[in-house]
N, C-alpha and C. Protein backbone atom coordinates (compact mmCIF):
# COMPACT_ATOMS: atom_id res chain seq x y z
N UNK A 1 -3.56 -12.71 16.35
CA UNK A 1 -3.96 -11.42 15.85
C UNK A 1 -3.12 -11.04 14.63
N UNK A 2 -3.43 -10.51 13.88
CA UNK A 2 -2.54 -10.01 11.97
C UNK A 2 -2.97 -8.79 12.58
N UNK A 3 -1.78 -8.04 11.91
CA UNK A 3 -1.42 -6.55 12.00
C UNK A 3 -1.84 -6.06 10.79
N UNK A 4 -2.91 -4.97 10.77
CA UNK A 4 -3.47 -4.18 9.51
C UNK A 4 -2.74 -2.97 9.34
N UNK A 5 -2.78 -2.60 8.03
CA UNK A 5 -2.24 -0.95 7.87
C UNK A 5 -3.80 -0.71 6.65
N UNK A 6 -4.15 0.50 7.31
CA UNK A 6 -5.10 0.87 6.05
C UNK A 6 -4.70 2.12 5.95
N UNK A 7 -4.20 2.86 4.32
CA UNK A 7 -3.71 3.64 4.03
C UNK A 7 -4.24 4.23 3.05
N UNK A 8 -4.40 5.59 2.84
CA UNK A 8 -5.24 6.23 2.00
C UNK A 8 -4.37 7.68 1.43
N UNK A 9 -3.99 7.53 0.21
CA UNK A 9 -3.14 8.56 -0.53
C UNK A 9 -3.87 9.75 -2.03
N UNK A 10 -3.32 10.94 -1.75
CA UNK A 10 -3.75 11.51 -2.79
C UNK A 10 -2.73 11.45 -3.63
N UNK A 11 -2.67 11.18 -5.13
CA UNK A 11 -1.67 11.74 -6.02
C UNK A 11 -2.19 13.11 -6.60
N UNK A 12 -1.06 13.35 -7.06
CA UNK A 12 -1.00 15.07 -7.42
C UNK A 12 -1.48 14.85 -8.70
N UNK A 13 -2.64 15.67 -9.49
CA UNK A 13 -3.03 16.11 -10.59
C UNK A 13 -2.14 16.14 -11.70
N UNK A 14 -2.25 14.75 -12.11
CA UNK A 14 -2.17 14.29 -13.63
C UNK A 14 -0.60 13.21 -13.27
N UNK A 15 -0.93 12.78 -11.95
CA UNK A 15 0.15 11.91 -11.93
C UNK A 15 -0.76 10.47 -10.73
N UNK A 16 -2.01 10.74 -11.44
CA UNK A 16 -3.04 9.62 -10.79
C UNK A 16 -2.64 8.29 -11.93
N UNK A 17 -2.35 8.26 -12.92
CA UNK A 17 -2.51 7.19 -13.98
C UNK A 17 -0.95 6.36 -13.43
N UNK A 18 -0.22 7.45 -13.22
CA UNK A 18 1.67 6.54 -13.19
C UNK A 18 1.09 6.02 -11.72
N UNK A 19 0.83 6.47 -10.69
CA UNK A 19 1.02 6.15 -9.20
C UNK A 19 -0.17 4.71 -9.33
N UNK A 20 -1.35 4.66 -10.36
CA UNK A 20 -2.42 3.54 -10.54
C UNK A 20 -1.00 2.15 -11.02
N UNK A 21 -0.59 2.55 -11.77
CA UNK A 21 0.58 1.37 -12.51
C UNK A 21 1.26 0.96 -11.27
N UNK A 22 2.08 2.06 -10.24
CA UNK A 22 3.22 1.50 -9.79
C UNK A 22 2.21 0.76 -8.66
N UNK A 23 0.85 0.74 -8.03
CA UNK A 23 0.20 0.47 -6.96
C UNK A 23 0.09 -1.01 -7.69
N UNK A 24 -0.49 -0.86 -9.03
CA UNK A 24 -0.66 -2.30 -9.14
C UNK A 24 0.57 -3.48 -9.38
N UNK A 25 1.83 -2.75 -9.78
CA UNK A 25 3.00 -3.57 -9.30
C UNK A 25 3.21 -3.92 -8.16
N UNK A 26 3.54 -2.85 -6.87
CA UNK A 26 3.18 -3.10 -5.42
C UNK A 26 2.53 -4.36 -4.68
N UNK A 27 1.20 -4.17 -5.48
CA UNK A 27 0.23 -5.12 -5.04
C UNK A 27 0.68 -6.59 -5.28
N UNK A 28 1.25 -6.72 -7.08
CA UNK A 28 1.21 -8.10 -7.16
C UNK A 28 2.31 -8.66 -5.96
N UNK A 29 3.64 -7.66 -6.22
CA UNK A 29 4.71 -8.47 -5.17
C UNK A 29 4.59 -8.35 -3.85
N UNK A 30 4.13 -7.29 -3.11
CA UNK A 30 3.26 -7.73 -1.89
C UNK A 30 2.48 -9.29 -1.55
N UNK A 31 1.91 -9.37 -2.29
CA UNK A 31 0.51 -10.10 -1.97
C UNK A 31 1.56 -11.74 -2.27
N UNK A 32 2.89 -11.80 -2.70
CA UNK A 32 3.10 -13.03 -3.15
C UNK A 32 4.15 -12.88 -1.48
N UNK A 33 4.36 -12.48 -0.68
CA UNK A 33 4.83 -12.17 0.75
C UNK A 33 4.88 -13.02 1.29
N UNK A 34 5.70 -13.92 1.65
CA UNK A 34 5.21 -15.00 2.68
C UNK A 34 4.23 -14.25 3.80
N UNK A 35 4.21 -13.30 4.53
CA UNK A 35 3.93 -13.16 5.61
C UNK A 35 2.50 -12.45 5.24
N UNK A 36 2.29 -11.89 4.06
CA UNK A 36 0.84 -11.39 3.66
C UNK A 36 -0.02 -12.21 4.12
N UNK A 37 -1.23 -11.50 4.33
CA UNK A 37 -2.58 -12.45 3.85
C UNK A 37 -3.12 -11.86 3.20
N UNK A 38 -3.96 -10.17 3.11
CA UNK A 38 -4.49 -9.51 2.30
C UNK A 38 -3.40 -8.17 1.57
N UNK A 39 -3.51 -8.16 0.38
CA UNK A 39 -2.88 -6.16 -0.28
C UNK A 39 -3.80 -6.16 -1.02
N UNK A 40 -4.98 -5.50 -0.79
CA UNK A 40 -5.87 -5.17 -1.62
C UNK A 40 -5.49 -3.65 -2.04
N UNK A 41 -5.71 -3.24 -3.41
CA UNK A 41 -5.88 -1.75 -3.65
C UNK A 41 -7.29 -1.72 -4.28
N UNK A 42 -7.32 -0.22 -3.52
CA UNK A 42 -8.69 0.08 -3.94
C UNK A 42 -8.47 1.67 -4.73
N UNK A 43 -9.29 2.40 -5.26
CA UNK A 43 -9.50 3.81 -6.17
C UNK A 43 -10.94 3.77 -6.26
N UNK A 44 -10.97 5.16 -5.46
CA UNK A 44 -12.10 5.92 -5.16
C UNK A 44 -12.46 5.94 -6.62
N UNK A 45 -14.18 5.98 -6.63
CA UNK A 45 -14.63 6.16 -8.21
C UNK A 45 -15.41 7.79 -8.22
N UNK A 46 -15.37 8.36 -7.25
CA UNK A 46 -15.40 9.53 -7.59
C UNK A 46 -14.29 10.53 -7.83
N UNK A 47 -12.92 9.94 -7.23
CA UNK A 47 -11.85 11.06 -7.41
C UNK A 47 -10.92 9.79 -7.80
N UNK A 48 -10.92 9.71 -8.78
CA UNK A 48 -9.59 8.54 -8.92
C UNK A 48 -8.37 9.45 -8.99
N UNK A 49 -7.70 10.58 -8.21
CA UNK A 49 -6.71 10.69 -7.29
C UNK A 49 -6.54 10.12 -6.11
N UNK A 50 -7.75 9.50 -5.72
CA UNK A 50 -7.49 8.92 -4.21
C UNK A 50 -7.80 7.37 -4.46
N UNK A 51 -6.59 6.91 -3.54
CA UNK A 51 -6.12 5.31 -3.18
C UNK A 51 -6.27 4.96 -1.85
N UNK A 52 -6.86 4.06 -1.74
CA UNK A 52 -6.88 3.06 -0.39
C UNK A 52 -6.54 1.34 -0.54
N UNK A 53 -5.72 1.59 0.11
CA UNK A 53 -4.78 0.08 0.44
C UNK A 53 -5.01 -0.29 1.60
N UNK A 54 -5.96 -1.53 1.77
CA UNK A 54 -5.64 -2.54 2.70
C UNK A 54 -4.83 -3.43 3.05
N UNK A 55 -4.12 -4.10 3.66
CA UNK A 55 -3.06 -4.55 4.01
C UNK A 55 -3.15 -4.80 5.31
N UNK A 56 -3.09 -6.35 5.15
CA UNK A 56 -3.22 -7.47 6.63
C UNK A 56 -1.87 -8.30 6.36
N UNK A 57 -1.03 -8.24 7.95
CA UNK A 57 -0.52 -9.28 7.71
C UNK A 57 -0.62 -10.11 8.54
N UNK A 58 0.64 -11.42 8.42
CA UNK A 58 0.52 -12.20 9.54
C UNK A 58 0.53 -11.92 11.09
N UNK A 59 1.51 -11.27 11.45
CA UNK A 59 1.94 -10.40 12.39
C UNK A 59 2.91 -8.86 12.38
N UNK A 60 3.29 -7.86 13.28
CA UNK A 60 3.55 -7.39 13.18
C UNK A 60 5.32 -7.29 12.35
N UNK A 61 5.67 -8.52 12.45
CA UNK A 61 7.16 -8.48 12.13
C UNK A 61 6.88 -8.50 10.67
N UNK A 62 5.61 -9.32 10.39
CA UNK A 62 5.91 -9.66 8.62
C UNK A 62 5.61 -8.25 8.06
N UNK A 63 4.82 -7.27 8.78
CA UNK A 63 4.67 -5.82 7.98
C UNK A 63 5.69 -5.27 8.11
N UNK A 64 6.40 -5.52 8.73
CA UNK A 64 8.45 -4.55 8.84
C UNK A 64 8.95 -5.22 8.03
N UNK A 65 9.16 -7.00 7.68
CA UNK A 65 9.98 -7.23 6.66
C UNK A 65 9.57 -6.51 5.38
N UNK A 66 8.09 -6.43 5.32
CA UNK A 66 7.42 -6.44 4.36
C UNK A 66 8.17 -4.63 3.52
N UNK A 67 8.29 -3.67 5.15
CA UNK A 67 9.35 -2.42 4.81
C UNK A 67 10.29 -2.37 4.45
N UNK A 68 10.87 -3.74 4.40
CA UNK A 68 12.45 -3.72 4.25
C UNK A 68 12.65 -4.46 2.75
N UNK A 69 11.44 -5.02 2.16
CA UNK A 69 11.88 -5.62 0.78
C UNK A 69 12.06 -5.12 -0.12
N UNK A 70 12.51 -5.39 -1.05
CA UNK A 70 13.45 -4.48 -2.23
C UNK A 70 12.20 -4.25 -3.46
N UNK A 71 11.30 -4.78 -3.39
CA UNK A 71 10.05 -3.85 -4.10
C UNK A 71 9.29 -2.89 -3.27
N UNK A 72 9.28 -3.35 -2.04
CA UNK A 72 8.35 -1.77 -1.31
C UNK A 72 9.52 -0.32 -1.56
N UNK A 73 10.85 -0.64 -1.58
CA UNK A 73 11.49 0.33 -1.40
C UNK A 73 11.81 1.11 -2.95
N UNK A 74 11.96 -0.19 -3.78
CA UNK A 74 12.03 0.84 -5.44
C UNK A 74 10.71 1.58 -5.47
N UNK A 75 9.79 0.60 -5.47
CA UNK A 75 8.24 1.17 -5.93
C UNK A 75 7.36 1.71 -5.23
N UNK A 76 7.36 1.75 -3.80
CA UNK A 76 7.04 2.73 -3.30
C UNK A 76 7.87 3.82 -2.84
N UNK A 77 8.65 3.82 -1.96
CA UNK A 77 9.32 4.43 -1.14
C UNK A 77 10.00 5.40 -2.41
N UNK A 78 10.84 4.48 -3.19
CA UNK A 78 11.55 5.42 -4.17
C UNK A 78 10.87 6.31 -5.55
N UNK A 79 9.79 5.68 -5.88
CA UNK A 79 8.69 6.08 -6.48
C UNK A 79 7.55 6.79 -6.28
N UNK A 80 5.99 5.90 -6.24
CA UNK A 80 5.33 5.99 -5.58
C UNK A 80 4.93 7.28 -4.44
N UNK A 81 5.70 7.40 -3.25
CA UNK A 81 5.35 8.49 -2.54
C UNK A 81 5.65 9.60 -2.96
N UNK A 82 6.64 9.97 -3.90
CA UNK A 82 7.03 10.93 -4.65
C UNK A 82 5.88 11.72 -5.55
N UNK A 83 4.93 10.84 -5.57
CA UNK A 83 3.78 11.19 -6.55
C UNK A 83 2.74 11.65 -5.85
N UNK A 84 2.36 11.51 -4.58
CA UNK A 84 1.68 12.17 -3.61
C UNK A 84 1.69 13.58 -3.03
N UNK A 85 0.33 14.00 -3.21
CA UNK A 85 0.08 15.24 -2.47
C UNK A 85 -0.53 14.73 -0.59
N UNK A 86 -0.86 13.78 -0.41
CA UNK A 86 -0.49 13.28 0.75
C UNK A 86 -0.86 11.81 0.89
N UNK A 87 -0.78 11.40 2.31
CA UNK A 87 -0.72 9.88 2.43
C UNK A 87 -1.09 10.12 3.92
N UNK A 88 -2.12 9.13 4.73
CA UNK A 88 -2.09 8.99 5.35
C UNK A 88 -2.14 7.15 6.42
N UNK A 89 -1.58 6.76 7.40
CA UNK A 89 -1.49 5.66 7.69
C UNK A 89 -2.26 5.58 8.93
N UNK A 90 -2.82 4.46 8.80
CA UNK A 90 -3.93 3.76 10.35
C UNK A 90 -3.32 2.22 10.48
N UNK A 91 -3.32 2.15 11.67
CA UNK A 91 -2.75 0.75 11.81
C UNK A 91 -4.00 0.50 13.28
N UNK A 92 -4.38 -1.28 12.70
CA UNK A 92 -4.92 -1.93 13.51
C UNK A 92 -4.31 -3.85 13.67
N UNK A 93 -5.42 -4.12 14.86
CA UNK A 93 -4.96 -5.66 14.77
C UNK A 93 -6.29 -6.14 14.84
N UNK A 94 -6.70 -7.29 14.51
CA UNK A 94 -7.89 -7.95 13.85
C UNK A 94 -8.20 -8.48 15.55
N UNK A 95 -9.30 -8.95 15.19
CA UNK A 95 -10.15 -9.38 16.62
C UNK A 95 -10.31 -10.88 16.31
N UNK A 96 -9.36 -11.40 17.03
CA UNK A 96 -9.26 -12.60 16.77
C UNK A 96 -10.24 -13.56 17.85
């Protein structure tokens, strides 16, 4: 079974363009993860304030390292959420 997070964030009005940049940094070094399989980002095309990130991993441990690496934490954690008017998280496991 791979552990999913699907996550869906608003940025705050007129800080949709910086939070689009730092998602697509995110993404590339995510997705090069040993433990990844999918970081897709997605942007709503009616409100491009709103983001949805898919995110599969191998198992549950590789999505905690995946918390603990030194790009989730500059670029999101230290960035990134800062730019949000909210965020919300769903976590699943695939049907294997």
């Amino acid at each position: 079974m791979a552990f999913v997070l699907v996550a869906r964030m608003t940025a705050r009005q007129g800080e949709q363009e910086r939070a689009a940049e730092l998602i697509r940094r995110l993404t590339d070094a995510s997705a090069a993860e040993p433990g990844n399989v999918h970081y897709i980002a997605h942007r709503d095309p009616d409100d491009p304030r709103v983001f949805l990130m898919y995110e599969q991993y191998r198992d549950k441990a590789a999505f905690e390292e995946h918390g603990q690496s030194e790009h989730f934490k500059t670029l999101a954690v230290n960035e990134l959420f800062g730019l949000m008017d909210n965020r919300e998280r769903n976590f699943y496991e695939t049907l294997d």
